[in-house]
Protein backbone atom coordinates (compact mmCIF):
# COMPACT_ATOMS: atom_id res chain seq x y z
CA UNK A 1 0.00 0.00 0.00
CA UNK A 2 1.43 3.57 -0.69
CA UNK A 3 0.87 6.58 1.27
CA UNK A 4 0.81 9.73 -1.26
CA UNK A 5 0.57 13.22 0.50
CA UNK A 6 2.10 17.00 0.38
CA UNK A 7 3.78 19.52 2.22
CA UNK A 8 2.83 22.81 3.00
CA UNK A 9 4.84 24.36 0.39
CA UNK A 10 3.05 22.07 -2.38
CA UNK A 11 5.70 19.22 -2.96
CA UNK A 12 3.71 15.81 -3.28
CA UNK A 13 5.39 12.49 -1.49
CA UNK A 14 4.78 9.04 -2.56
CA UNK A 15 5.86 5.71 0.19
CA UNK A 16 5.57 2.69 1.61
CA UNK A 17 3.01 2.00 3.74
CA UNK A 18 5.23 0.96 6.67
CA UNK A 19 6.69 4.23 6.54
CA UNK A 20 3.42 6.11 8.19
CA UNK A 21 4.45 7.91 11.22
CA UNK A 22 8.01 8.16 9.94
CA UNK A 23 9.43 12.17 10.10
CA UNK A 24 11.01 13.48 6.86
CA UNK A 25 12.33 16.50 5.70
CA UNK A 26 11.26 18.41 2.54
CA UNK A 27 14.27 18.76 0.02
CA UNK A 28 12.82 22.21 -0.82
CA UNK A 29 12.89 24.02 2.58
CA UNK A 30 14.19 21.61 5.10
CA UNK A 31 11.21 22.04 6.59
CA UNK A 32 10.32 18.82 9.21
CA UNK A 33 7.18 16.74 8.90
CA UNK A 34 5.67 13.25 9.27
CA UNK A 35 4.51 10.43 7.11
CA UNK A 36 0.32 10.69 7.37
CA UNK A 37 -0.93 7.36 8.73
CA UNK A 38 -3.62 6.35 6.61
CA UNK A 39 -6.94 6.18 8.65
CA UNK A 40 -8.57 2.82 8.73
CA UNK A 41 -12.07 4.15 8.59
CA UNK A 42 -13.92 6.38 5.40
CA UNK A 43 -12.86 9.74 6.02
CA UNK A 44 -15.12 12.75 4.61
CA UNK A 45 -14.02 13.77 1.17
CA UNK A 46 -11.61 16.73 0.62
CA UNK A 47 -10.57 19.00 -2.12
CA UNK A 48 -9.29 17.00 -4.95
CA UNK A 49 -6.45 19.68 -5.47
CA UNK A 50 -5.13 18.82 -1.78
CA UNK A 51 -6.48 15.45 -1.14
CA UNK A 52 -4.21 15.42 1.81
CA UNK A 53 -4.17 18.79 3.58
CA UNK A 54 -5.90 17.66 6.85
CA UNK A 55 -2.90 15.27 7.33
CA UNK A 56 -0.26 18.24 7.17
CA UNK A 57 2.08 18.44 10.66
CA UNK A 58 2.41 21.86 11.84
CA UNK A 59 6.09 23.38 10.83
CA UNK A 60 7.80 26.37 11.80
CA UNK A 61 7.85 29.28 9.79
CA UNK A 62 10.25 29.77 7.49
CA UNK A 63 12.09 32.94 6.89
CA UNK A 64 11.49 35.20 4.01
CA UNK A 65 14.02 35.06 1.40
CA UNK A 66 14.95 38.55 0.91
CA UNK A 67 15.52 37.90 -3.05
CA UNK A 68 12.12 35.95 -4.46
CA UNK A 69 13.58 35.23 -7.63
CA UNK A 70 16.89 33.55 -7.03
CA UNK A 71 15.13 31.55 -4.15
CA UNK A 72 12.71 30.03 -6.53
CA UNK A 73 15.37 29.25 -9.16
CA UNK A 74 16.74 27.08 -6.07
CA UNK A 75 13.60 25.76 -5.14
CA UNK A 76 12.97 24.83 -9.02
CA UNK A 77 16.25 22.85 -9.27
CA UNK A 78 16.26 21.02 -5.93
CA UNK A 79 12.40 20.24 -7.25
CA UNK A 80 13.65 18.44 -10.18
CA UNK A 81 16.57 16.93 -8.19
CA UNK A 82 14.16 15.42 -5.95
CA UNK A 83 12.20 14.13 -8.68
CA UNK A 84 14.47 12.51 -10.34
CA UNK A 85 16.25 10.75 -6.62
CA UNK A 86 15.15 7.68 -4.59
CA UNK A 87 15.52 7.58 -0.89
CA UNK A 88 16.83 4.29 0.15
CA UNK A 89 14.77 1.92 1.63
CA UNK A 90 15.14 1.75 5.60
CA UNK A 91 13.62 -1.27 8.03
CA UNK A 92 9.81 -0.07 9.56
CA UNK A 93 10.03 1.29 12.80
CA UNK A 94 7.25 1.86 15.76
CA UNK A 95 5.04 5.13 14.49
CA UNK A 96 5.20 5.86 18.71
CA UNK A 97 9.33 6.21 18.38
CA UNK A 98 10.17 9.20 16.14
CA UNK A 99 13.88 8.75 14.70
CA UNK A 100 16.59 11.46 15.50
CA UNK A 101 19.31 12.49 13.55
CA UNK A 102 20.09 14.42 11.33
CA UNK A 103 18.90 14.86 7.54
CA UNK A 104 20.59 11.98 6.36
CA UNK A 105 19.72 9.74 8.63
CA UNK A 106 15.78 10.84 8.50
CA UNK A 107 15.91 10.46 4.70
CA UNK A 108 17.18 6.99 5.10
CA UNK A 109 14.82 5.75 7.86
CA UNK A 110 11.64 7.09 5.35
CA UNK A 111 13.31 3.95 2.35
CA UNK A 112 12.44 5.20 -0.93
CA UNK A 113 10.61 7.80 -1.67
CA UNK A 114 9.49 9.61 -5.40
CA UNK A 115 6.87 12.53 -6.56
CA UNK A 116 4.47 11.38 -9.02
CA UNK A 117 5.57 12.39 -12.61
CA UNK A 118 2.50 14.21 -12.95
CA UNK A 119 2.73 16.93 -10.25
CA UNK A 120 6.38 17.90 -11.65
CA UNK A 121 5.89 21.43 -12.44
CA UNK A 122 8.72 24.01 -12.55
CA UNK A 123 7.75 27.07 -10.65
CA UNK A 124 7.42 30.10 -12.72
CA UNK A 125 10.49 32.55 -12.17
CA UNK A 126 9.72 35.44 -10.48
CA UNK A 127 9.39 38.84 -11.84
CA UNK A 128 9.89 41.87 -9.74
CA UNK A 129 7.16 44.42 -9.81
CA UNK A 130 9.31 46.93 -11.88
CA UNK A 131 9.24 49.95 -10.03
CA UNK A 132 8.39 53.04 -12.41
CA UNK A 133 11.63 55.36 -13.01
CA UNK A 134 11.35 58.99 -12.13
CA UNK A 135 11.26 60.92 -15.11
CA UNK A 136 14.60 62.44 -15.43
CA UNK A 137 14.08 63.30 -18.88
CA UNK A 138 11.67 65.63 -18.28
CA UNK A 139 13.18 67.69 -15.19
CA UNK A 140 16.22 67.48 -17.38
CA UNK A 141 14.44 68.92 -20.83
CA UNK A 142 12.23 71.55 -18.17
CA UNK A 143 16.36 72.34 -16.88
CA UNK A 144 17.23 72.90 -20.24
CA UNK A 145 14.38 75.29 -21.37
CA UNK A 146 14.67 77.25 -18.09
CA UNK A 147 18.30 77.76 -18.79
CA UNK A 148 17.92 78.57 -22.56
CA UNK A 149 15.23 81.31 -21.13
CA UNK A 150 17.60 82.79 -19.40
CA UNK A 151 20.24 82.92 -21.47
CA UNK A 152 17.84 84.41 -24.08
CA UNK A 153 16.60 86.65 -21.64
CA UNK A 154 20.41 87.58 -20.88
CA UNK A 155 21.36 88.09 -24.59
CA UNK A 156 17.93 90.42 -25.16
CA UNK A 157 19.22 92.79 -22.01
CA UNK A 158 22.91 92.91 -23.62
CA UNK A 159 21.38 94.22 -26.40
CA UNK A 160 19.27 96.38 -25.26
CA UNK A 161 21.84 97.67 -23.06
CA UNK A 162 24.95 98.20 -26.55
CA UNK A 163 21.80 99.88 -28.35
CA UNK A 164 20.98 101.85 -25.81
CA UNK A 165 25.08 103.28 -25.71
CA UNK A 166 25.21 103.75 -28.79
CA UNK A 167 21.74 105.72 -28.98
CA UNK A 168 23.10 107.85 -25.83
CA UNK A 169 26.60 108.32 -27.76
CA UNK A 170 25.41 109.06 -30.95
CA UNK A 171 23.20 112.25 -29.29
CA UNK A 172 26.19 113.01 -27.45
CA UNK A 173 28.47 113.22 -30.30
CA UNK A 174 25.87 115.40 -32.22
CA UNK A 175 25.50 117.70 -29.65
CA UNK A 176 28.55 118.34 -28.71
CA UNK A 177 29.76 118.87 -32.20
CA UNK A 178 26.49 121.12 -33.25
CA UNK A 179 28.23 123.49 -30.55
CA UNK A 180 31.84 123.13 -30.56
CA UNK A 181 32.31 122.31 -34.29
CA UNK A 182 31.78 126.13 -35.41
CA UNK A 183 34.09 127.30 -32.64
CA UNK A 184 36.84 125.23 -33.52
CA UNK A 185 36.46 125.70 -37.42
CA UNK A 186 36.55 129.41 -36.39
CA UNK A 187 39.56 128.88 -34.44
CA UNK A 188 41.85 126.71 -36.91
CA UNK A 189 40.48 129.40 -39.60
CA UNK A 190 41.84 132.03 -37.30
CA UNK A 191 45.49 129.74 -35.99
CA UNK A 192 46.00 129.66 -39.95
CA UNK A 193 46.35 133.56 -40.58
CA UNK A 194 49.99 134.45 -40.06
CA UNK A 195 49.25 138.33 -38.81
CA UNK A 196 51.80 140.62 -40.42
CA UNK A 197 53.92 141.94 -37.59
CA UNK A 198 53.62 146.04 -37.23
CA UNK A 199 57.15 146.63 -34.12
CA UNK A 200 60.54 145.79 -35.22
CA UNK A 201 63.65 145.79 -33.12
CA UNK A 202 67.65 145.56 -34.52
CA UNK A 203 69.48 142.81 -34.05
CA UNK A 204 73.69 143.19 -34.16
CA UNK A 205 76.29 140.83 -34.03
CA UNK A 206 79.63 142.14 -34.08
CA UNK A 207 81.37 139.07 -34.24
CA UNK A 208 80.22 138.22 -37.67
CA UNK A 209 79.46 141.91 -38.73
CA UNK A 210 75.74 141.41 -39.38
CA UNK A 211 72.89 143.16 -38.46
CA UNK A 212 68.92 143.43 -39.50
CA UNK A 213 65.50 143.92 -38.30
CA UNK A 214 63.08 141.13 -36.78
CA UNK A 215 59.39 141.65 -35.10
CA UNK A 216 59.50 142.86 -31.44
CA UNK A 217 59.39 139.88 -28.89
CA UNK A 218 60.54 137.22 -31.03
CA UNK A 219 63.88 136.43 -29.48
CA UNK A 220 66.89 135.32 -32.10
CA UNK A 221 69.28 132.61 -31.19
CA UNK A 222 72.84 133.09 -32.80
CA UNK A 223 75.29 130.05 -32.60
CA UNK A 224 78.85 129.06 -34.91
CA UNK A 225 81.09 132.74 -36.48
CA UNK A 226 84.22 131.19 -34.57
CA UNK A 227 86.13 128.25 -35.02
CA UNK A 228 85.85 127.56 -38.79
CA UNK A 229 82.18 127.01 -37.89
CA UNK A 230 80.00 129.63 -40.02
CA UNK A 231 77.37 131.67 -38.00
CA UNK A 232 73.61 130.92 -37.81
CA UNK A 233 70.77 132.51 -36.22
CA UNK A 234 67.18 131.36 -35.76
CA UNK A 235 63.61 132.69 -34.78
CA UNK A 236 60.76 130.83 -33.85
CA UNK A 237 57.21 132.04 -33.00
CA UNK A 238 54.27 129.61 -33.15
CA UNK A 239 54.32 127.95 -36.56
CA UNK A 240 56.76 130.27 -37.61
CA UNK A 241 60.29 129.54 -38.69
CA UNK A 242 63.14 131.99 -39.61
CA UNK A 243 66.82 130.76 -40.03
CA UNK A 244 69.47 132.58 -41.56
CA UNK A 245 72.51 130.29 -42.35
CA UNK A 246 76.32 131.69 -43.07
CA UNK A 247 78.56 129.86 -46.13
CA UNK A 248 81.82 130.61 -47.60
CA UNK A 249 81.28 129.13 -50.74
CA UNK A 250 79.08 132.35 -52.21
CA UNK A 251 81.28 134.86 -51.39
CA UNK A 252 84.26 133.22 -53.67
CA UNK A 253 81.81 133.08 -56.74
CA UNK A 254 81.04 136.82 -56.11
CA UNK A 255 84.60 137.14 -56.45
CA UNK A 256 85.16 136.07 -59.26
CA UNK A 257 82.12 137.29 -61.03
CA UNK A 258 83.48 141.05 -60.24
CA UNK A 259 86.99 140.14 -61.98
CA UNK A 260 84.81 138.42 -65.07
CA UNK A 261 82.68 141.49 -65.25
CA UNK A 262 85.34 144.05 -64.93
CA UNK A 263 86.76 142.74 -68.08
CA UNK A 264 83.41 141.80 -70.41
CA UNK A 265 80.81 145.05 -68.85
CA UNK A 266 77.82 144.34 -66.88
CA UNK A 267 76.70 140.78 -66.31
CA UNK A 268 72.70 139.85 -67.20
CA UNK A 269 70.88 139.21 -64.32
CA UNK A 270 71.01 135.31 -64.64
CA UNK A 271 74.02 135.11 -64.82
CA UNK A 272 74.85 137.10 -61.65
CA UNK A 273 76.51 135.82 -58.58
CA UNK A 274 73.67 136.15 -56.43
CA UNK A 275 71.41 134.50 -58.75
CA UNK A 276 73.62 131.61 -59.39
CA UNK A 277 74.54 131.23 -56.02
CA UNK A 278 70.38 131.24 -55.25
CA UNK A 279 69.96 128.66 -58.28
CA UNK A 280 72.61 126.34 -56.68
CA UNK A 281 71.12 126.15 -52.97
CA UNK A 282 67.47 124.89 -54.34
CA UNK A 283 68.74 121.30 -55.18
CA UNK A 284 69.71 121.62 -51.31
CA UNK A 285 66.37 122.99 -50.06
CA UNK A 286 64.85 120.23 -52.57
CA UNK A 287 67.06 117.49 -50.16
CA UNK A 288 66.04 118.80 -47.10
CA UNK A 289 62.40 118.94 -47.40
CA UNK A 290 60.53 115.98 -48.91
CA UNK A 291 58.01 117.77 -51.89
CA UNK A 292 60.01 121.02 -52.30
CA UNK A 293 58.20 122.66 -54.85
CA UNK A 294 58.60 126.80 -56.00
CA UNK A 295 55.38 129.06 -57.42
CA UNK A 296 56.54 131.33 -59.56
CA UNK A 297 59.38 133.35 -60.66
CA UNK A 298 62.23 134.19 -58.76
CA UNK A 299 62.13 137.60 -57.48
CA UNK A 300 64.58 140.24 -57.72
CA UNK A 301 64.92 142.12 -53.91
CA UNK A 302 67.17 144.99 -52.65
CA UNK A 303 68.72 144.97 -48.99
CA UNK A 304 71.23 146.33 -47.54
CA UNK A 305 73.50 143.85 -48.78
CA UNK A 306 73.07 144.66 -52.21
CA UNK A 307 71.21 142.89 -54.67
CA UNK A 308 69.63 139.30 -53.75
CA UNK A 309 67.09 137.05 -55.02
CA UNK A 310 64.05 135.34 -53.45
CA UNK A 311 61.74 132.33 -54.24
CA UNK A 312 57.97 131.07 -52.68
CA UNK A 313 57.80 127.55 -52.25
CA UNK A 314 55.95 124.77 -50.64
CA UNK A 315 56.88 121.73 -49.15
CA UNK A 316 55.23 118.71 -47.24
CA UNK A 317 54.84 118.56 -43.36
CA UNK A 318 54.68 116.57 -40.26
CA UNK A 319 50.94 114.35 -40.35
CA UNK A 320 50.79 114.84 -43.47
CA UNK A 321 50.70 118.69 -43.35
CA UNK A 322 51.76 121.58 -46.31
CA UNK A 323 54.42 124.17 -45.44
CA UNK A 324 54.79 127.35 -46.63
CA UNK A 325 57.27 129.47 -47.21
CA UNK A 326 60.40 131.36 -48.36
CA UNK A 327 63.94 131.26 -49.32
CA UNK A 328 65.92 133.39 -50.04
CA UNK A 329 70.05 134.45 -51.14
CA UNK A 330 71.85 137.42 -50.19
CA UNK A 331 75.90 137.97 -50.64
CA UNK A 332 78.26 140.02 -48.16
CA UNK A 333 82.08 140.34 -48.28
CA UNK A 334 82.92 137.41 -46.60
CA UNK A 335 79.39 135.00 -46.38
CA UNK A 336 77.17 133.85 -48.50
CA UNK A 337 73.68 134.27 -46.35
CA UNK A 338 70.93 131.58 -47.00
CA UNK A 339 67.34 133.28 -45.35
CA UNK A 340 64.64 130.43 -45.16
CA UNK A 341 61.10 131.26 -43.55
């Protein structure tokens, strides 16, 4: 006769009738229990699904397994190792005398023992409830569009704000030249106008036997007459430039134009001393001062010198300015005076 029945965590038994009484242990959970003994009168009919539920023994809980899943893989395999192992037979013993011992020895004392083929069923794995992910996306893309807003809203004011300067500049630049620009003009018009000085004082030099006229307050500066070095002298006032340079070099060719025209009568004027000697110095005036140019004819003057010549020219400044000016030649005893204004 054989005794079928199941534990309380669904695994079906199949044994010898001898075995009733006997205490086993489920391969699943190690939980303890006893072999039913069949009762010997009709017994009231149960649920065919657990045809043997009234004969369960009372066993302690068991502890939850912390991870479901893995557990039941466990409980799946040791299912369908127990399936497919006997226990070996053992001798009957008294249903009054429980054995004792451990797992071994209980599995022994039970003899062989097997699950009907039909109640092998692997337990379905478990699936964790999958917990729904915060949306990260979102905050992330509400982030990004906050930022963006700002950033736009931080461009707009910049901006607004370089507009707005130059607005503000702009009116400040009219103004101010609306009513400084005719003041200025007036002023540069007026700086332009060389006025025509109306007080002379003399000016004598011994040394080098010279003397002339120059405009009161303007204070000349005399240097060289000793020492081989020829005598200069030079006025400044504003803009204005006067220089009067010494040179041997005339005063021998005025020399020897008075023995040429001794012999051959009066000289024409081109072919003067003075005017050669003024012909000669503009190739130096021309490497001196980048775009020398002269207007005009050259003009014929009377000083107390003698006779002497004088030219108008223009030349290029500093910053791309224009000078303007004169040159002229005179010729003494001993020098040969170059005047340049």
């Amino acid at each position: 006769m054989l005794i079928e029945f199941a534990c309380e965590y669904g695994h079906n038994f199949r044994t010898q009738g001898e075995n009733a009484g006997m205490p086993i242990v489920c391969p699943n959970y190690t939980a303890k229990l006893y072999v039913p003994i069949p009762a010997t009168t009709a017994s009231p009919a149960v649920d065919s699904e657990t045809p043997f539920r009234s004969m369960r023994v009372d066993t302690p809980p068991v502890t939850q397994v912390k991870n479901p899943s893995r557990k039941s893989a466990e409980v799946a395999k040791r299912h369908s190792n127990s399936s497919k192992s006997t226990l070996k037979q053992s001798p009957p013993a008294a249903p009054e005398k429980p054995v004792e011992g451990d797992e071994s020895s209980l599995l022994e004392a039970l003899g062989p023992m097997e699950a009907p083929e039909e109640s092998e069923e692997e337990l379905p794995e478990f699936t964790p409830t999958r917990r729904r992910r915060t949306s990260n996306k979102k905050r992330e893309d509400e982030e990004e569009s906050e930022k963006k807003s700002k950033q736009s809203g931080s461009k707009k004011g910049t901006v607004l704000l370089t507009v707005g300067i130059v607005v503000v500049g702009t009116l400040l630049l009219g103004t101010i030249g609306y009513f400084a620009t005719p003041p200025m003009l007036a002023a540069i018009k007026e700086a332009g106008k060389v006025k025509v000085p109306q007080e002379f004082e003399k000016y004598t030099d011994n040394d080098i036997s010279v003397m002339f006229q120059h405009p009161k307050g303007w204070t000349p500066i005399a240097r060289g007459g000793s020492g081989n070095i020829p005598p200069s002298i030079r006025f400044e006032q504003g803009n204005i430039k006067v220089s009067f340079r010494a040179s041997n070099s005339g005063a021998a060719i005025q020399d020897l134009s008075q023995a040429m025209s001794g012999q051959a009568g009066e000289l024409p004027d081109e072919l003067k001393p003075v005017a050669r000697v003024h012909d000669f110095e503009k190739a130096k005036f021309s490497e001196e001062m980048p775009g020398y140019t002269e207007l005009g004819p050259v003009e014929k003057i009377e000083t107390g010198l003698g006779e002497g010549r004088r030219s108008t020219f223009v030349a290029s400044g500093s910053f791309g300015g224009r000078l303007f000016g004169y040159r002229a030649t005179l010729l003494s005893t001993n020098f040969q005076w170059n005047v340049a204004c």
